[in-house]
C-alpha atoms as a PDB file:
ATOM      1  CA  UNK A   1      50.342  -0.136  46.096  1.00  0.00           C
ATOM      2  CA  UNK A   2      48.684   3.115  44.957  1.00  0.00           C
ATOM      3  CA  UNK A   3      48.512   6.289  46.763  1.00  0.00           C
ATOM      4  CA  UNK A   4      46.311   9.140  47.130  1.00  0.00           C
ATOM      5  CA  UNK A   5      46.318  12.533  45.779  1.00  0.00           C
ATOM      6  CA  UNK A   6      44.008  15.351  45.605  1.00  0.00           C
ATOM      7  CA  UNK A   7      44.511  18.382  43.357  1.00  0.00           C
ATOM      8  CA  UNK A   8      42.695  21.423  44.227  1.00  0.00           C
ATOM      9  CA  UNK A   9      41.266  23.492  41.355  1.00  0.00           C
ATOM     10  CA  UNK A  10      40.487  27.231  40.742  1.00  0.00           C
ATOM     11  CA  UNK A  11      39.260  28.960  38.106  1.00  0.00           C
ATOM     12  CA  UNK A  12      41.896  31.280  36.064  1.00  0.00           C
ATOM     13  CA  UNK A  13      38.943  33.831  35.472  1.00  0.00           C
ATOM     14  CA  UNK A  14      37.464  33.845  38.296  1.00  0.00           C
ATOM     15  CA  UNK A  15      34.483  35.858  36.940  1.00  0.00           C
ATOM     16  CA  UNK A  16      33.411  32.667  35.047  1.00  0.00           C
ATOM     17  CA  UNK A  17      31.852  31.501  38.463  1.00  0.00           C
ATOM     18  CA  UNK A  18      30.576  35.293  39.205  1.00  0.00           C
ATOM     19  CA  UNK A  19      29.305  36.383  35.816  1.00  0.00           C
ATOM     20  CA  UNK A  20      29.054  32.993  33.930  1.00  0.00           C
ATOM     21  CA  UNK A  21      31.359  31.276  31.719  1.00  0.00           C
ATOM     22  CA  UNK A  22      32.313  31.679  28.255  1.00  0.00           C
ATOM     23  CA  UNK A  23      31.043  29.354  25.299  1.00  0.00           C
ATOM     24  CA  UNK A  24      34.630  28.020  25.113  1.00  0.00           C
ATOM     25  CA  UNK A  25      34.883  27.964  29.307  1.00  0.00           C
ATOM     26  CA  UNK A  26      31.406  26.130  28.894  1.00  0.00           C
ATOM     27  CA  UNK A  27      33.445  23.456  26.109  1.00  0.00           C
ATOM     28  CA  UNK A  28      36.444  22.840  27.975  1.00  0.00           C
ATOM     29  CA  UNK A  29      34.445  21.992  32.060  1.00  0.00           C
ATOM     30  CA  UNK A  30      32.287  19.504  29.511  1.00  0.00           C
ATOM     31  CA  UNK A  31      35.240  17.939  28.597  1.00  0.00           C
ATOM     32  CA  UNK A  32      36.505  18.270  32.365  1.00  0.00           C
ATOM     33  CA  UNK A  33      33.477  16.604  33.510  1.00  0.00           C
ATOM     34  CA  UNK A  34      33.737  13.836  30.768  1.00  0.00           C
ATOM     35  CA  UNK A  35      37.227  13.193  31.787  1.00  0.00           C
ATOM     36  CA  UNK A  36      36.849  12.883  35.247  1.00  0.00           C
ATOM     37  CA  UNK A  37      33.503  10.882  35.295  1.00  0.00           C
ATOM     38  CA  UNK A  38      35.362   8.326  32.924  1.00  0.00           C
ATOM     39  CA  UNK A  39      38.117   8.128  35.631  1.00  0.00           C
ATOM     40  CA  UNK A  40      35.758   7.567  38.394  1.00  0.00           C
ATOM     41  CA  UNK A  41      34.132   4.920  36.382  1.00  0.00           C
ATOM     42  CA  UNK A  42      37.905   2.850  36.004  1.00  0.00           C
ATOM     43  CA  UNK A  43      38.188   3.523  40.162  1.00  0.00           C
ATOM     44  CA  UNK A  44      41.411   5.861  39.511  1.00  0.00           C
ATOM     45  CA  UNK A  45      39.409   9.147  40.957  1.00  0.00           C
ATOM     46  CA  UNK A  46      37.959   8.607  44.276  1.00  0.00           C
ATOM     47  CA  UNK A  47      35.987  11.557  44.609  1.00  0.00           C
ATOM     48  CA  UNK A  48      35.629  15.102  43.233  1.00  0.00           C
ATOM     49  CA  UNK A  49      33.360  18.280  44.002  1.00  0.00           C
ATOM     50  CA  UNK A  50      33.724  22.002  44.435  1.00  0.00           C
ATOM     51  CA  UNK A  51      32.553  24.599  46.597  1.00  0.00           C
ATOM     52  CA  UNK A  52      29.002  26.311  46.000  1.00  0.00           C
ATOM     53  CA  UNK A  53      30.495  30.201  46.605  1.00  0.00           C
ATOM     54  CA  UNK A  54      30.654  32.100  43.329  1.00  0.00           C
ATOM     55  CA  UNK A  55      33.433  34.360  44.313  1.00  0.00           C
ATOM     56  CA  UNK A  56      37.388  34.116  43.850  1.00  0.00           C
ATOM     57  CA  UNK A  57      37.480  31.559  47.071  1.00  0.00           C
ATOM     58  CA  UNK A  58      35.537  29.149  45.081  1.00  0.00           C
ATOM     59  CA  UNK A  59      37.304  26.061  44.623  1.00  0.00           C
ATOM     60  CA  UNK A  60      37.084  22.349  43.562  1.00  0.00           C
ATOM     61  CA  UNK A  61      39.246  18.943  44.844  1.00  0.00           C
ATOM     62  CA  UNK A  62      39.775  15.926  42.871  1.00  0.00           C
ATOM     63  CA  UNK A  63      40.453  12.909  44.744  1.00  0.00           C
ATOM     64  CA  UNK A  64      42.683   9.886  43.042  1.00  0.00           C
ATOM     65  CA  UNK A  65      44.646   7.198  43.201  1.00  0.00           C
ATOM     66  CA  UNK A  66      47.867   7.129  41.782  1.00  0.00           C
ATOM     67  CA  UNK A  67      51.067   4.621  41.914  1.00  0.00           C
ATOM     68  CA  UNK A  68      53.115   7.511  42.351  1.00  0.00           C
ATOM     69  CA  UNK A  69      53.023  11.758  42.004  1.00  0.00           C
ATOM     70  CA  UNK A  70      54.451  11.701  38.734  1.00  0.00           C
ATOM     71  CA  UNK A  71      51.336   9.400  37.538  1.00  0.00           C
ATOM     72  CA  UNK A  72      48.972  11.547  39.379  1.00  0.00           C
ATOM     73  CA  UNK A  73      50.388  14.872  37.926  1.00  0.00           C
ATOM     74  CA  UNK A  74      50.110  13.105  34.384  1.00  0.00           C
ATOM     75  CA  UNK A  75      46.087  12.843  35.453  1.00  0.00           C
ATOM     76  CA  UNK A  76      46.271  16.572  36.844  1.00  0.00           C
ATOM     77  CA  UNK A  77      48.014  17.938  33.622  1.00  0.00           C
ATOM     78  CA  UNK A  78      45.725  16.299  31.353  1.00  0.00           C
ATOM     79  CA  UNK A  79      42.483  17.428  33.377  1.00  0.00           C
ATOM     80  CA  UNK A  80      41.381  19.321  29.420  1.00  0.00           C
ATOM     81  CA  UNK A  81      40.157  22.240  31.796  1.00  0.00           C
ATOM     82  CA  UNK A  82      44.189  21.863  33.547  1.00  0.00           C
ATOM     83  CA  UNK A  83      45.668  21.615  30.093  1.00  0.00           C
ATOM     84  CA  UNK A  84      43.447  24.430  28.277  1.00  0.00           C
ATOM     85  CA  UNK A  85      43.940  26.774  31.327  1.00  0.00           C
ATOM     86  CA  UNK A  86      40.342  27.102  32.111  1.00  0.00           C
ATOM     87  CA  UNK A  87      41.321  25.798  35.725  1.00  0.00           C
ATOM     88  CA  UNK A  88      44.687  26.063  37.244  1.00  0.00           C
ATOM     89  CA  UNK A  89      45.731  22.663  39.981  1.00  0.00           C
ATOM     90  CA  UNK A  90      47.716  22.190  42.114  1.00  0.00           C
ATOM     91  CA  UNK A  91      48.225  18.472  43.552  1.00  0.00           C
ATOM     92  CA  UNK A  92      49.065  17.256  46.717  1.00  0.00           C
ATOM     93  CA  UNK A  93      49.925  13.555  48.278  1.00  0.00           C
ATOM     94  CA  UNK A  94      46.404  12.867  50.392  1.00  0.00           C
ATOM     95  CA  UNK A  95      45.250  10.167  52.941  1.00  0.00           C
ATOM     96  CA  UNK A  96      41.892   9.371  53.414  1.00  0.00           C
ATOM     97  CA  UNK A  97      41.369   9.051  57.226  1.00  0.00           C
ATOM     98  CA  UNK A  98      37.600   8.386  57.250  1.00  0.00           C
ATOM     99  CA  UNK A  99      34.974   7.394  54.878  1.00  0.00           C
ATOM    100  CA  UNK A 100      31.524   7.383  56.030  1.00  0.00           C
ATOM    101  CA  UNK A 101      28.155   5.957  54.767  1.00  0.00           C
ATOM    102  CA  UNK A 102      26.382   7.445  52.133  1.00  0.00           C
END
């Protein structure tokens, strides 16, 4: 049965959400969004967002399911904005308590 996890993301530079990102910060959160919208499309992430403050509280979540943390952290790691250090994650075992309608 698979399990949930959520890794929380911040930016490494946090004036990329302040002052706007680089050309290569601008490449790699393509590739981010890519990744993760080709998860959500195989129903192995849930859910993902971020917060709409521009300062260094800003933060996203990624929601997924996993069969176990070490499969989950292999997602996490290879998150191309994880892996080229754009954002740095850290992941946690999650349980979705309520869903409501959208």
């Amino acid at each position: 049965m698979a399990e949930h996890y959520l890794y929380r993301l911040q930016a490494t530079r946090p004036m990329m959400l302040s002052e706007g990102p680089t050309l290569e910060e601008v490449a790699v959160i393509e590739q981010h969004s890519a990744y993760l919208k080709a998860l959500a499309e195989k129903g192995v992430v849930t859910f993902g967002g971020r917060t709409l403050n521009s300062d260094e509280t800003a933060f996203g979540i990624v929601v997924l399911s996993g069969d176990s943390e070490d499969a989950a952290r292999h997602i996490m790691e290879n998150d191309p904005a994880v892996r080229d250090g754009v954002l740095r994650a850290d992941l946690y075992p999650f349980r979705i308590a309520y869903v409501g309608k959208a």
